[in-house]
C-alpha atoms as a PDB file:
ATOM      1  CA  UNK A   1       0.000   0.000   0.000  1.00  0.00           C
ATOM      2  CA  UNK A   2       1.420   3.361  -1.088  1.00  0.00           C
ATOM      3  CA  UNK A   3       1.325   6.185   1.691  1.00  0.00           C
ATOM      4  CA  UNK A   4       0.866   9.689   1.349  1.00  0.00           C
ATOM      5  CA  UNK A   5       3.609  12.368   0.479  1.00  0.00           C
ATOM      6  CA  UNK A   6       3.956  14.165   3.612  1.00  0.00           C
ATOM      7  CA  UNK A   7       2.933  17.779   3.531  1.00  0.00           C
ATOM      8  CA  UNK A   8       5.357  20.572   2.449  1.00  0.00           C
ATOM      9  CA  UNK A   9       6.476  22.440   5.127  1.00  0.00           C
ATOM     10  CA  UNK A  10       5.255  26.071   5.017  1.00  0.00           C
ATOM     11  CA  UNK A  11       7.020  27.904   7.615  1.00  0.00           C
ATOM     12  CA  UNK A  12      10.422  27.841   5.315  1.00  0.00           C
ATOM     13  CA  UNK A  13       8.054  29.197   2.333  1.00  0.00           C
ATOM     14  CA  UNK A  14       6.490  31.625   4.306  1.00  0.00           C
ATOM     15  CA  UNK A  15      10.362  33.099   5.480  1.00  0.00           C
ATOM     16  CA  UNK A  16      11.177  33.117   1.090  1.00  0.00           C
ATOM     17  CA  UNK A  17       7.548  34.625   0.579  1.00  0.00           C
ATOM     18  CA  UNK A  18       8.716  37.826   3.421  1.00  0.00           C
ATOM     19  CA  UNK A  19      11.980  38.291   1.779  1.00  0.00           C
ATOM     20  CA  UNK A  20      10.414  38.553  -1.719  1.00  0.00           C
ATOM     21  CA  UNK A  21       7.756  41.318  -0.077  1.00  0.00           C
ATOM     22  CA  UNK A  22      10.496  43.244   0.845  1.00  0.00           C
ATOM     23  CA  UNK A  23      12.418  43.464  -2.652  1.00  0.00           C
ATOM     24  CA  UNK A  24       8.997  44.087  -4.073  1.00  0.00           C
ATOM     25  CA  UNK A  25       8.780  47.314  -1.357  1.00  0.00           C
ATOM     26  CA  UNK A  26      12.420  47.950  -1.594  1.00  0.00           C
ATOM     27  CA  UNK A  27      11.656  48.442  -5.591  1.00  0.00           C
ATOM     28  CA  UNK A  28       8.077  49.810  -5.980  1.00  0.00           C
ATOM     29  CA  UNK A  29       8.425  51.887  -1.993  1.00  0.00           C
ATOM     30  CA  UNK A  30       6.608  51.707   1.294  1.00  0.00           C
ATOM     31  CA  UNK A  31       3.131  51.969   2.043  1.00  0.00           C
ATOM     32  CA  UNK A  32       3.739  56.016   3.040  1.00  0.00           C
ATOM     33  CA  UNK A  33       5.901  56.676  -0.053  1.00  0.00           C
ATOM     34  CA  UNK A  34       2.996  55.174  -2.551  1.00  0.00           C
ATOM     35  CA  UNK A  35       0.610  57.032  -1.324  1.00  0.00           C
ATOM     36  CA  UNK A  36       2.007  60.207  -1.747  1.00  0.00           C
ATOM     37  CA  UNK A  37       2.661  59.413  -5.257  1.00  0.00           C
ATOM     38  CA  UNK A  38       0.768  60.628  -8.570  1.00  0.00           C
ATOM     39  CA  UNK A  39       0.458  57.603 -10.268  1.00  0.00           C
ATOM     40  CA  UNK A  40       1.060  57.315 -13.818  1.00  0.00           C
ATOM     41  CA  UNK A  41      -0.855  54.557 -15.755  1.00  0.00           C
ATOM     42  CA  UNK A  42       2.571  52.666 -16.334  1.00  0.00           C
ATOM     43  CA  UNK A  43       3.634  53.082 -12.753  1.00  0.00           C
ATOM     44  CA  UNK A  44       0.132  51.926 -11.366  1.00  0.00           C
ATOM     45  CA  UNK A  45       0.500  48.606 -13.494  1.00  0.00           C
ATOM     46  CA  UNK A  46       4.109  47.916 -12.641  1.00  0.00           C
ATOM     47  CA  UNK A  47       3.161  48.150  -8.808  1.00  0.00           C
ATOM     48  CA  UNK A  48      -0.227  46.354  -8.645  1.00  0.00           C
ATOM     49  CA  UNK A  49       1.619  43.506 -10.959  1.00  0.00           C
ATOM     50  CA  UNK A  50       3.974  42.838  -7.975  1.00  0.00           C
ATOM     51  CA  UNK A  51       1.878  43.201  -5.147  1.00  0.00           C
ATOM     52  CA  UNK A  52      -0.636  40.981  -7.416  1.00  0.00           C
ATOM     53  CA  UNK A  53       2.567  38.254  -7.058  1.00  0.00           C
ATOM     54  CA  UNK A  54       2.938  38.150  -3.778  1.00  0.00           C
ATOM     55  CA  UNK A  55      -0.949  38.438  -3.080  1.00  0.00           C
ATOM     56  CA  UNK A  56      -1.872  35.612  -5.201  1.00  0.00           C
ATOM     57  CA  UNK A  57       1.562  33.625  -3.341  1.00  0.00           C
ATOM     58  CA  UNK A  58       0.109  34.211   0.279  1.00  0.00           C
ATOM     59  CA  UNK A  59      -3.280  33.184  -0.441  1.00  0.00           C
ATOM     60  CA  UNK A  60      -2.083  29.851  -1.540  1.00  0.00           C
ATOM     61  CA  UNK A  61       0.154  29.529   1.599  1.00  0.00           C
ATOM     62  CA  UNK A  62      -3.056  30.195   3.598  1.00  0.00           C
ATOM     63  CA  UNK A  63      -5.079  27.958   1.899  1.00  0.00           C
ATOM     64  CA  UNK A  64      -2.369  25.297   2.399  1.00  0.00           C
ATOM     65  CA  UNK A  65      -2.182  26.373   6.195  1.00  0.00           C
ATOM     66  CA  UNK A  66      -5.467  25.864   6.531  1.00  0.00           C
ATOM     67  CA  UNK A  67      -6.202  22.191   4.760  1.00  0.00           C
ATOM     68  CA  UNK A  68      -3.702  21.117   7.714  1.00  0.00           C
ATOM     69  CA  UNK A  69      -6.283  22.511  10.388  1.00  0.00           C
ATOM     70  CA  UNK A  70      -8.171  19.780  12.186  1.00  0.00           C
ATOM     71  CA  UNK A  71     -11.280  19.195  10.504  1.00  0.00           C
ATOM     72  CA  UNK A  72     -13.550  20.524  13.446  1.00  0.00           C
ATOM     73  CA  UNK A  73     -17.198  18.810  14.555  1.00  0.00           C
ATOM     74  CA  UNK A  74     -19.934  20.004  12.481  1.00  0.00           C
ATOM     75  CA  UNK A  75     -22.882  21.632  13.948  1.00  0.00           C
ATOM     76  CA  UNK A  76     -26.227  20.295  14.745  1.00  0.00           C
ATOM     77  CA  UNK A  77     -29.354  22.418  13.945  1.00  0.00           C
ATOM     78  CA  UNK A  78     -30.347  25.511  15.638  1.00  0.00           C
ATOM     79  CA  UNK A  79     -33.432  25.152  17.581  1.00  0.00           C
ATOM     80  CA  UNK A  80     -35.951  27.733  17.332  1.00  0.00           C
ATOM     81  CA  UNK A  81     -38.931  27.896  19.654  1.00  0.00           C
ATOM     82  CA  UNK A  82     -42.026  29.375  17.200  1.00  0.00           C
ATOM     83  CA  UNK A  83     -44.767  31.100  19.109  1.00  0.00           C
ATOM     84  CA  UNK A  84     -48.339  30.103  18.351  1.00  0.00           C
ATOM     85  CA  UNK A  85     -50.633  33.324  17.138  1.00  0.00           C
ATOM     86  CA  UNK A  86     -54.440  33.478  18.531  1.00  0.00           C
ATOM     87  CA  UNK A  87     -55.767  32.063  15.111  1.00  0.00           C
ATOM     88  CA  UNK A  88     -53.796  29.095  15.093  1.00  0.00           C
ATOM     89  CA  UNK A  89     -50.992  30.664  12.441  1.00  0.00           C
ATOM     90  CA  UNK A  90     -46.819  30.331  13.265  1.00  0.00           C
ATOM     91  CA  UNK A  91     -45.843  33.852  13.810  1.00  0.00           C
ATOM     92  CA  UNK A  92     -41.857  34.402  13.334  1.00  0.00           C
ATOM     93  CA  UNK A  93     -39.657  35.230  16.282  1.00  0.00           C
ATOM     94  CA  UNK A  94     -39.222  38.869  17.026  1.00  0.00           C
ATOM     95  CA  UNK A  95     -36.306  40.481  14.989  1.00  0.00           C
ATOM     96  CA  UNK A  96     -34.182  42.789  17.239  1.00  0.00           C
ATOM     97  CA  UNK A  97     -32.565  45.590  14.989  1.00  0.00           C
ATOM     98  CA  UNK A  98     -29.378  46.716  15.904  1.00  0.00           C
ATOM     99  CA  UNK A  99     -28.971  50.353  15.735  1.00  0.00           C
ATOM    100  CA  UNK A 100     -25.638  51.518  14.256  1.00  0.00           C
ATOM    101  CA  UNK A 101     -24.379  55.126  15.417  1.00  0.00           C
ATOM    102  CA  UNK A 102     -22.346  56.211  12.617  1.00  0.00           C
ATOM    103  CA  UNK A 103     -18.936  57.295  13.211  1.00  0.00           C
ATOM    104  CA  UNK A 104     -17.197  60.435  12.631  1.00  0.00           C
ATOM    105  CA  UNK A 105     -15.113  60.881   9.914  1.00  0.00           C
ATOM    106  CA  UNK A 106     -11.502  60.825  10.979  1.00  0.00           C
ATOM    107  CA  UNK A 107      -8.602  62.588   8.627  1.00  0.00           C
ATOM    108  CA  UNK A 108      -6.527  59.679   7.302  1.00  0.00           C
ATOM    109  CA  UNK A 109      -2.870  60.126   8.516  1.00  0.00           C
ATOM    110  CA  UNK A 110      -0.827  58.777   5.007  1.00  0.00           C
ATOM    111  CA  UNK A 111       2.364  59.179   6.726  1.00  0.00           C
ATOM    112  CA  UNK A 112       1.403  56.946   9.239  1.00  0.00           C
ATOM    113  CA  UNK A 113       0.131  53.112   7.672  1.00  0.00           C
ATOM    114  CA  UNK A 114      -0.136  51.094  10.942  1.00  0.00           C
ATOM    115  CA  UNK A 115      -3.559  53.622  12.003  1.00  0.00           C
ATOM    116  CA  UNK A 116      -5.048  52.598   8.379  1.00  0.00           C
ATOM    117  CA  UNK A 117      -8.102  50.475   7.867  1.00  0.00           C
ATOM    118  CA  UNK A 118      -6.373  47.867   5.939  1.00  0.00           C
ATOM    119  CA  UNK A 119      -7.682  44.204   5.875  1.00  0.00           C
ATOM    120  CA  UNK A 120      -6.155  41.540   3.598  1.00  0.00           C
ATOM    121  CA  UNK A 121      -8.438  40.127   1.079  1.00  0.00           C
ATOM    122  CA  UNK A 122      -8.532  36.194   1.273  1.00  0.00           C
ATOM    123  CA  UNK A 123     -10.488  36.717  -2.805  1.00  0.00           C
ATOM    124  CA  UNK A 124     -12.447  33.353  -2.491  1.00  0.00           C
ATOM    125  CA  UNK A 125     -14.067  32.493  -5.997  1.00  0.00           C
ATOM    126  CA  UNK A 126     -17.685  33.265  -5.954  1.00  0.00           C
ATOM    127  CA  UNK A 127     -19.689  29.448  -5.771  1.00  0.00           C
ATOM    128  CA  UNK A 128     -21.798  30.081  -9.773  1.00  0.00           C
ATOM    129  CA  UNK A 129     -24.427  28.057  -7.851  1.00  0.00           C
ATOM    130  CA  UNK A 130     -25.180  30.076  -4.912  1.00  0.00           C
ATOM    131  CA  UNK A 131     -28.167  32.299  -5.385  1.00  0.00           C
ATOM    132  CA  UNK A 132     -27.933  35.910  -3.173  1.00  0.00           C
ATOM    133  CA  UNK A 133     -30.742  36.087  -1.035  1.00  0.00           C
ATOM    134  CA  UNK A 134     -31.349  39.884  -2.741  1.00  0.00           C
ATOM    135  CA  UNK A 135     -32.445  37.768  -5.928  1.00  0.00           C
ATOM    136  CA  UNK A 136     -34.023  34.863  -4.016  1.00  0.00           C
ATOM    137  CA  UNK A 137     -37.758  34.008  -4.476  1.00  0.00           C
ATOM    138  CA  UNK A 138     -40.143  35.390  -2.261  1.00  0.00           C
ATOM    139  CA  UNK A 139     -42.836  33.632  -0.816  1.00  0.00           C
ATOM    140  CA  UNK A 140     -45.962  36.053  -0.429  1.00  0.00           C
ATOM    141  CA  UNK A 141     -48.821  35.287   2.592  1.00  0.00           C
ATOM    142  CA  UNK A 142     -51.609  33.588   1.382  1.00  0.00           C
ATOM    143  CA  UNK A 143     -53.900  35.571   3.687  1.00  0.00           C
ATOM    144  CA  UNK A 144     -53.825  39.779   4.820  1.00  0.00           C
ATOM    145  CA  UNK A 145     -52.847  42.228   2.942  1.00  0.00           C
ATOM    146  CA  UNK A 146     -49.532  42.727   0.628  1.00  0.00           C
ATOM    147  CA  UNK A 147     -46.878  44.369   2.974  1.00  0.00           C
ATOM    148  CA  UNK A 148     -44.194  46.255   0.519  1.00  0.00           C
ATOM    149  CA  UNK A 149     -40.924  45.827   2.097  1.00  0.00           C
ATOM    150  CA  UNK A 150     -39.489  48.844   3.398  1.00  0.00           C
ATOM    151  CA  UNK A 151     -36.797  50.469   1.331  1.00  0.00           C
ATOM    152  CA  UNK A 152     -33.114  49.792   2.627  1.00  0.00           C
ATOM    153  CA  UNK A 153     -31.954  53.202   4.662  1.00  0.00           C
ATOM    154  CA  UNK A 154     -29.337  55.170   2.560  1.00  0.00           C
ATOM    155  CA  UNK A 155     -25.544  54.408   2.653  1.00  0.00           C
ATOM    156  CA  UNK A 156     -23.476  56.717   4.543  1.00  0.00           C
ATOM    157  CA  UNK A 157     -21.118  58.416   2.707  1.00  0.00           C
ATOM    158  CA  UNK A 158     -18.119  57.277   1.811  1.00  0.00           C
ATOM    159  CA  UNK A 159     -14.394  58.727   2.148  1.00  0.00           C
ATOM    160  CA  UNK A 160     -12.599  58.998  -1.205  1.00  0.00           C
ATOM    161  CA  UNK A 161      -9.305  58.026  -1.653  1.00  0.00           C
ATOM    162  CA  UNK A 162      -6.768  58.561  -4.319  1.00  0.00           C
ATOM    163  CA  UNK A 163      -5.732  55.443  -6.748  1.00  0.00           C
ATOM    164  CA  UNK A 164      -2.622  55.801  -4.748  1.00  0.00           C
ATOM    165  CA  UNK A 165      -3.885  55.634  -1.492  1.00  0.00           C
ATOM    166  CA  UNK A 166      -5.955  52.469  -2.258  1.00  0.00           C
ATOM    167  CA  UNK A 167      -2.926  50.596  -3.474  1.00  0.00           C
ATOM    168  CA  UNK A 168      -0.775  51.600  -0.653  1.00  0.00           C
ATOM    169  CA  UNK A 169      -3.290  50.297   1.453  1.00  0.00           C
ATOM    170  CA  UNK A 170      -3.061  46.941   0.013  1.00  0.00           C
ATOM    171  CA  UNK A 171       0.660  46.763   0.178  1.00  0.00           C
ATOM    172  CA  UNK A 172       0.434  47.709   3.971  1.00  0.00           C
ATOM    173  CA  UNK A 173      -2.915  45.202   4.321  1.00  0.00           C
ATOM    174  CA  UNK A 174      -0.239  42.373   2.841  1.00  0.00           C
ATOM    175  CA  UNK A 175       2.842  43.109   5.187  1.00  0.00           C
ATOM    176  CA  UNK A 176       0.650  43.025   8.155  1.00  0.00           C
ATOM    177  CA  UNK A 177      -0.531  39.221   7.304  1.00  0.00           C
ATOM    178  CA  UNK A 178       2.876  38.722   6.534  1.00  0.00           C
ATOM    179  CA  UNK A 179       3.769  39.145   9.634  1.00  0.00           C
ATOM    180  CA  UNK A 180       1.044  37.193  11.309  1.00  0.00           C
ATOM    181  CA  UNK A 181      -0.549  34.980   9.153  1.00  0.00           C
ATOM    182  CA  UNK A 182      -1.978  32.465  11.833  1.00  0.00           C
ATOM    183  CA  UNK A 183      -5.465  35.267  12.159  1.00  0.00           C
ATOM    184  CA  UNK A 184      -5.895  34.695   8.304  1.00  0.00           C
ATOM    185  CA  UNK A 185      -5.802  31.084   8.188  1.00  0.00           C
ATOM    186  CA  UNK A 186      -8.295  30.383  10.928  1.00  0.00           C
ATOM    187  CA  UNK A 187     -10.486  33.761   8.873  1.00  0.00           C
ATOM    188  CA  UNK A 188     -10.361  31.808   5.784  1.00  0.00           C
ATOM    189  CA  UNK A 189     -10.971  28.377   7.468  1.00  0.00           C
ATOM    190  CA  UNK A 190     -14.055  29.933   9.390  1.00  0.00           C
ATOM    191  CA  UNK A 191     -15.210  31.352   5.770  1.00  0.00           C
ATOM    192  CA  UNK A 192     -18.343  30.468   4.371  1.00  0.00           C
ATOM    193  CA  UNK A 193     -17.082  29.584   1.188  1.00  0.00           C
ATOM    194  CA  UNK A 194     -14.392  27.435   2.290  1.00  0.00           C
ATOM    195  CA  UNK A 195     -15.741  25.375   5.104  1.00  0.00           C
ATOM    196  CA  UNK A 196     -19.506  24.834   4.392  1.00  0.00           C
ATOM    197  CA  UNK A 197     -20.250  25.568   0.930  1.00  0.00           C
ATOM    198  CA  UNK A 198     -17.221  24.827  -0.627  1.00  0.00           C
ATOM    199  CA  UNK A 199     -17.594  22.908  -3.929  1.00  0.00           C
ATOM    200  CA  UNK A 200     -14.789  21.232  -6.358  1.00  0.00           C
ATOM    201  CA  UNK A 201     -14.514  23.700  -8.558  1.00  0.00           C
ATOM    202  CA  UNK A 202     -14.485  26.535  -6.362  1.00  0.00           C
ATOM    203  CA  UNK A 203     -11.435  24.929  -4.463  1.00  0.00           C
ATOM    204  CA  UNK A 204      -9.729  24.274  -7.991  1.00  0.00           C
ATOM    205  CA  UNK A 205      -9.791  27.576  -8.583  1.00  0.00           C
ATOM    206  CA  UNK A 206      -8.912  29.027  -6.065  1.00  0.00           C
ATOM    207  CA  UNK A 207      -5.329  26.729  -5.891  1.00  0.00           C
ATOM    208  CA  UNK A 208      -4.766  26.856  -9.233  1.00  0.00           C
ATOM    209  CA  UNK A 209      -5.254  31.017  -9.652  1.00  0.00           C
ATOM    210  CA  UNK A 210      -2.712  32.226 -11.434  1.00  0.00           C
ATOM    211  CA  UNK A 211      -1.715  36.648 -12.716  1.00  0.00           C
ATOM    212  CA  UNK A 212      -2.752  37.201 -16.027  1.00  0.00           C
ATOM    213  CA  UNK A 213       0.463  38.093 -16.762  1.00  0.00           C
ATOM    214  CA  UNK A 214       2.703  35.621 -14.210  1.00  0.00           C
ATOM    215  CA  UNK A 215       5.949  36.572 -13.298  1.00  0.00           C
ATOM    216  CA  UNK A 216       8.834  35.108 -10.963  1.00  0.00           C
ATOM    217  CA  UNK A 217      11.236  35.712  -8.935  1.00  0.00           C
ATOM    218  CA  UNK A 218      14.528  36.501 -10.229  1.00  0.00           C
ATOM    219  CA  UNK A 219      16.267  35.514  -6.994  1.00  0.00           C
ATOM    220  CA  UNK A 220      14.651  32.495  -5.667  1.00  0.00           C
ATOM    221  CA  UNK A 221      12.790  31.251  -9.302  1.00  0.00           C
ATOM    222  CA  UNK A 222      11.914  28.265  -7.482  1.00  0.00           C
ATOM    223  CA  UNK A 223       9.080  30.004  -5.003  1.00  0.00           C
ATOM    224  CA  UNK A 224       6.460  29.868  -6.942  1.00  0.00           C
ATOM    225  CA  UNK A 225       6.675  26.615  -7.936  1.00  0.00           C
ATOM    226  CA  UNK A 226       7.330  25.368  -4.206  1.00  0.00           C
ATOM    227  CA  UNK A 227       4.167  27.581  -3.179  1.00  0.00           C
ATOM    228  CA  UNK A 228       1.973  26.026  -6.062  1.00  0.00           C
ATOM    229  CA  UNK A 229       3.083  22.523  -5.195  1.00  0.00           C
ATOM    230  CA  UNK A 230       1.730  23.605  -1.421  1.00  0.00           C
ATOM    231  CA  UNK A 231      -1.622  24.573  -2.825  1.00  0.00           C
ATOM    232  CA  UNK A 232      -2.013  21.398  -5.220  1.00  0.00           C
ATOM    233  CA  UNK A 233      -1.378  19.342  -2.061  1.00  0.00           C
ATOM    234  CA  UNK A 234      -4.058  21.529  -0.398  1.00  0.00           C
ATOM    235  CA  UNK A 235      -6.427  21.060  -3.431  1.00  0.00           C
ATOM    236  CA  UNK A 236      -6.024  17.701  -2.789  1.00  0.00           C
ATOM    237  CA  UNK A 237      -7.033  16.965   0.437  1.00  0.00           C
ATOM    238  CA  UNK A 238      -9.479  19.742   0.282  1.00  0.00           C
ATOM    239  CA  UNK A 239     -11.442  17.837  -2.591  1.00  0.00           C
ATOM    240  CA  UNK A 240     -11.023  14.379  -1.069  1.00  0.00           C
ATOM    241  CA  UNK A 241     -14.469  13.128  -0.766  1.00  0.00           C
ATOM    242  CA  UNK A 242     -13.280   9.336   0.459  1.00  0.00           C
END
């Protein structure tokens, strides 16, 4: 009987993954410098392509980091006690509304990236199959009158940001889960997509995503293929139905 390959190990690719960030920030800047630049169209491509690299590298390192989690209990259903209305009819339980107080709007500080609102995106694959409830069926009552649902309340308004800003944002989003990656493993193993509705192809292509326009690394050429050997051994137990 053949055994299994043992996993890679990813703390070593992880260490080569951090020292390519920092030749991509040694050649494209920090987080402060880029967003204090005026972006030219050929600049703007040149820096999203590498931070695209090392983006797409890291999310396969997660993925691979988290298809070695233990595979945790799955829940039972939720029990909901359903109150019996005077004519006989289920009535729903009682919705409690959370108000929001909207916050001030603080001055962003772009000499300063660690007080930025910068979250790494983990860029799951939409599932084709899954239906959002906004364009789900609705069921109307067979008795009363037609409620019309009440309009959603307005967005509050949003801060713009400059082109530069945003990308700067993302480069300083990516060095902080560089530097603790752990959070964004257990975020992505916790996600929706990945642990209950997860589907074959969605997992294939999310290991197998590759730039439109892939490059390497001239001083370790090997990374990426290490890193996409990780995430095909990922794919593999992810998708292992037996």
């Amino acid at each position: 009987m053949q055994s299994n390959p043992p996993p890679p190990a990813t703390p070593p690719l992880w260490a080569r993954l951090r020292a390519l960030f920092e030749r991509v920030i040694a050649a494209i800047g920090a987080p402060a410098f880029i967003a204090a630049l005026t972006l030219a169209p050929g600049m703007r491509t040149g820096i999203v392509r590498q931070l695209a690299l090392v983006e797409l590298l890291a999310r396969k390192l997660l993925l691979a980091e988290a298809a070695a989690l233990p595979t945790t209990t799955p829940r039972g259903p939720r029990l909901v006690e359903i109150n019996l209305a005077a004519s006989g009819l289920y009535t729903g339980p009682p919705m409690r509304r959370r108000t929001r107080t909207r916050a001030s709007t603080r001055s962003i500080d772009f000499a300063n990236p660690e007080s930025w609102s910068a979250r790494f995106s983990l860029a799951m694959p939409r599932d084709e199959r899954a239906v959002q409830d906004r364009r789900a069926p609705r069921i109307r009552a067979l008795w009363g009158p037609t409620l019309t649902p009440p309009a959603p309340p307005e967005p509050a308004p949003r801060q713009h940001s400059s082109e530069a800003f945003r990308i700067a944002r993302r480069a300083e989003a990516l060095r902080r889960m560089l530097d603790d990656p752990t959070p964004h493993v257990q975020r992505l193993a916790r996600s929706r997509s990945f642990g209950v509705a997860r589907t074959h192809d969605t997992m294939t292509r999310y290991a197998f995503a590759a730039s439109r326009r892939f490059v390497g690394d001239h001083h370790d050429p090997r990374l990426t293929i290490d890193i996409f050997g990780a995430a095909v051994y990922a794919h593999t137990i992810l998708t292992n139905t037996s």
